[in-house]
Protein backbone atom coordinates (compact mmCIF):
# COMPACT_ATOMS: atom_id res chain seq x y z
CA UNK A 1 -64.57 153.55 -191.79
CA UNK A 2 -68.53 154.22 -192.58
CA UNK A 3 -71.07 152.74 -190.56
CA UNK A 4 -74.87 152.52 -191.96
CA UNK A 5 -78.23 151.17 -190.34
CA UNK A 6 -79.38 148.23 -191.57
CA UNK A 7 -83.42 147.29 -191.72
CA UNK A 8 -83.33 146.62 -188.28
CA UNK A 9 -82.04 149.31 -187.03
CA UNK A 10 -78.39 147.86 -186.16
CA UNK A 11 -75.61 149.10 -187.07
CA UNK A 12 -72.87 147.74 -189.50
CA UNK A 13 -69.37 149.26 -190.32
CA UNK A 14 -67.55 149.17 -193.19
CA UNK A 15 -63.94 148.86 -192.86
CA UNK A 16 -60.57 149.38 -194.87
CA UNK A 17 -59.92 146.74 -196.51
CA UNK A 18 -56.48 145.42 -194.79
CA UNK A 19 -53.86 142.62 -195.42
CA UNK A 20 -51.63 140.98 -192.55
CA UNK A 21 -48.30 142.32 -193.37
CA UNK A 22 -46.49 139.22 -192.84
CA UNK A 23 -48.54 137.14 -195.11
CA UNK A 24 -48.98 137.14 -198.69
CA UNK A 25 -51.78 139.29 -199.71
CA UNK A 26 -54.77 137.91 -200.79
CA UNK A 27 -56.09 139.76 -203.60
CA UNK A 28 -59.27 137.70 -204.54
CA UNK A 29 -62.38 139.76 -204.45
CA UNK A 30 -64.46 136.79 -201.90
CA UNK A 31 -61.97 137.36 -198.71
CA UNK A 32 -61.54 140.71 -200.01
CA UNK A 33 -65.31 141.51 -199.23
CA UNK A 34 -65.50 139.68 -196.27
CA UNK A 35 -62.35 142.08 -195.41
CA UNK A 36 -64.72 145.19 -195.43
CA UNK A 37 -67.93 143.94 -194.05
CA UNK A 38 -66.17 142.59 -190.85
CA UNK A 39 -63.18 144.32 -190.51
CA UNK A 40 -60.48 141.29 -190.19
CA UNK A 41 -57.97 141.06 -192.81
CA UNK A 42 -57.91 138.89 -196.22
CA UNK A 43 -55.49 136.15 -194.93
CA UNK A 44 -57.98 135.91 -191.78
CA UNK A 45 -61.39 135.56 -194.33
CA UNK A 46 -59.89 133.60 -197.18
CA UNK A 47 -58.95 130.77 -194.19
CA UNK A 48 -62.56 131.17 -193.18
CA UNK A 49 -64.06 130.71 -196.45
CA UNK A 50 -61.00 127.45 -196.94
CA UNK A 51 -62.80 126.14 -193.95
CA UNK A 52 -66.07 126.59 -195.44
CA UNK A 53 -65.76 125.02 -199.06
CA UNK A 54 -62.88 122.29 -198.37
CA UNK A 55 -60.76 124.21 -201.26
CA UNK A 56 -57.36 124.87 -201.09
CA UNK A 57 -57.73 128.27 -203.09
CA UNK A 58 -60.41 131.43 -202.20
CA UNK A 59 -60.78 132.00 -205.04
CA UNK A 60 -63.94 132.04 -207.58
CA UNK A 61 -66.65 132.07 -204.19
CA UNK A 62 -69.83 131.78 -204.35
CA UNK A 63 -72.25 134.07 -202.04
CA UNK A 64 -73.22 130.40 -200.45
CA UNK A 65 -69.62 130.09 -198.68
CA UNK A 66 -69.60 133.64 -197.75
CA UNK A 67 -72.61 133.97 -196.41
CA UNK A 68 -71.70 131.26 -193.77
CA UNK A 69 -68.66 133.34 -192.99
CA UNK A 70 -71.06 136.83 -192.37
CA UNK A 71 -73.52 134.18 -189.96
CA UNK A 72 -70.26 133.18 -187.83
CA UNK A 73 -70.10 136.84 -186.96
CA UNK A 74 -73.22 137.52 -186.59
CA UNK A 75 -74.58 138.77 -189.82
CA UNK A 76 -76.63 137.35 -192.63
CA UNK A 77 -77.63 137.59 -196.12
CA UNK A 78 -81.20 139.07 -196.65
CA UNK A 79 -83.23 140.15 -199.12
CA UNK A 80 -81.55 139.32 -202.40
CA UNK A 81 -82.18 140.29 -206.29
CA UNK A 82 -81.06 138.46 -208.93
CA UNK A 83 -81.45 139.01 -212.85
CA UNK A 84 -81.60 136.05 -215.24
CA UNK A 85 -81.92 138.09 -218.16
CA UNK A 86 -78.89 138.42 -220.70
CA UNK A 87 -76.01 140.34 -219.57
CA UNK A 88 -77.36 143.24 -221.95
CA UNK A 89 -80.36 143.92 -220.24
CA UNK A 90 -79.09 143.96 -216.96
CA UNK A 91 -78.04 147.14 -215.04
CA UNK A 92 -74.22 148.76 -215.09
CA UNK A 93 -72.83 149.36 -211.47
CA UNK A 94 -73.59 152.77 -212.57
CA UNK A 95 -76.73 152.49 -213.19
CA UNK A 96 -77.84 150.70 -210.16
CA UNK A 97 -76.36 153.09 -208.23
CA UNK A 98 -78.00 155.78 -209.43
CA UNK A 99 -81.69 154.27 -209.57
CA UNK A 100 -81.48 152.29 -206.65
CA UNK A 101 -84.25 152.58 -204.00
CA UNK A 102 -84.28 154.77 -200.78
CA UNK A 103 -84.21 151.64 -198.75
CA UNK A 104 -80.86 150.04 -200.36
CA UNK A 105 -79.05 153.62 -200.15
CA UNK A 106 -79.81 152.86 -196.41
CA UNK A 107 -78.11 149.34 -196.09
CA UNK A 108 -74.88 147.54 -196.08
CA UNK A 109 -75.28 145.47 -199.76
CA UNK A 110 -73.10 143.50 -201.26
CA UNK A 111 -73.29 143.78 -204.83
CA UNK A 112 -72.27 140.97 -207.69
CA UNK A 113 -70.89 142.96 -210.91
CA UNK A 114 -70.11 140.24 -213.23
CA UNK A 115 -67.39 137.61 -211.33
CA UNK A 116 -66.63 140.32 -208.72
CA UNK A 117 -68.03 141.37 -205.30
CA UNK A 118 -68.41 144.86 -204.46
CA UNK A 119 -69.40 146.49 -201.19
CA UNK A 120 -72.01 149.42 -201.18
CA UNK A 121 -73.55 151.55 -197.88
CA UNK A 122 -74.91 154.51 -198.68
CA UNK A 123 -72.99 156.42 -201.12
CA UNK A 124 -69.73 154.45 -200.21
CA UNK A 125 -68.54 151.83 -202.67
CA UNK A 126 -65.26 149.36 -201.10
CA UNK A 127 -63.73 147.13 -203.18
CA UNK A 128 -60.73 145.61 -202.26
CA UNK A 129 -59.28 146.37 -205.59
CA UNK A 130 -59.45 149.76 -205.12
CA UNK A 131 -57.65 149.63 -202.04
CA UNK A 132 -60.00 151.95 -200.32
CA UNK A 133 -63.56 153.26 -199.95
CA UNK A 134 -64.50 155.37 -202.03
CA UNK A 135 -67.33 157.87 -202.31
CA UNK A 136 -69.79 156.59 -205.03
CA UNK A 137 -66.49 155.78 -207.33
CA UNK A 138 -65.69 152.03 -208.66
CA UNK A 139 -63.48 150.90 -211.10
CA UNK A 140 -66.31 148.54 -212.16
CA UNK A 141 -68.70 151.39 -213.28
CA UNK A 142 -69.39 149.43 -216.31
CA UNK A 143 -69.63 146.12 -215.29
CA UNK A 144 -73.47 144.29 -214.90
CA UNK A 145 -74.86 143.72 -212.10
CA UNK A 146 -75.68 140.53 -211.69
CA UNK A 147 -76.83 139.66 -208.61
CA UNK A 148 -77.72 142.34 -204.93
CA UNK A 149 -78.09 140.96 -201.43
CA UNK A 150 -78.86 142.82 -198.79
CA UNK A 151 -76.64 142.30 -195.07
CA UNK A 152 -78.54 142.39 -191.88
CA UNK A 153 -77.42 142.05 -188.09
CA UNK A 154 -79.01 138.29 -186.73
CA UNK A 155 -81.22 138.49 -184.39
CA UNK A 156 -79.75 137.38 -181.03
């Protein structure tokens, strides 16, 4: 487990990602993020984001849906980057990592690399695909980014 401040000074843990062991895991990337940021499993967040959309599936999210999920406990989506140039000119993972500012290495972010979500707090990187956090390793090195948004603590 890592825990980071975010811009206003609260804190925000990352987690394991984790799978009920009765169910059948849910491998989708959505739930699978949600898994991370708040620490209940993928069964538990997929339902969530079901509840949200009216889909029978979690999978394919959009940030939309999740971020309703972060502001039901507590959270929301901040500041957020987006690149509508072509795919070529956009950052790797890699990349980003490396040249990203002082304030993002300080925040919980999650992190769009092509159709997947990605986790990133410092110099940990979860991904539920992994099936761990890792220390500044992804299997999506080389993947674009596509989209960054920042997760803060609501104000109260």
């Amino acid at each position: 487990m890592s825990s980071c401040y975010n811009g206003r000074d609260m804190k925000i843990k990352l987690h394991e990602p984790h799978h009920h062991p009765k169910a059948s895991p849910n491998r989708f990337c959505g739930p699978g993020a949600l898994s991370i940021i708040l620490g209940i499993t993928a069964e538990n967040a997929a339902s969530r984001v079901r509840s949200k959309t009216g889909k029978r599936c979690a999978m394919g999210v959009a940030v939309y849906p999740l971020s309703q999920v972060l502001r039901d406990f507590g959270l929301e989506t901040g500041h957020e980057h987006r690149w509508s140039s072509p795919a070529k000119n956009r950052p790797t993972f890699a990349r980003w990592l490396r040249e990203r500012s002082a304030d993002d290495r300080g925040r919980a972010i999650l992190v769009i690399t092509g159709n997947h979500y990605v986790v990133v707090q410092g110099n940990i990187v979860a991904d539920n695909q992994q099936g761990r956090i890792r220390i500044g390793k992804s299997n999506h090195r080389r993947k674009r980014v596509s989209r960054v948004v920042h997760l803060d603590v609501r104000d109260a």
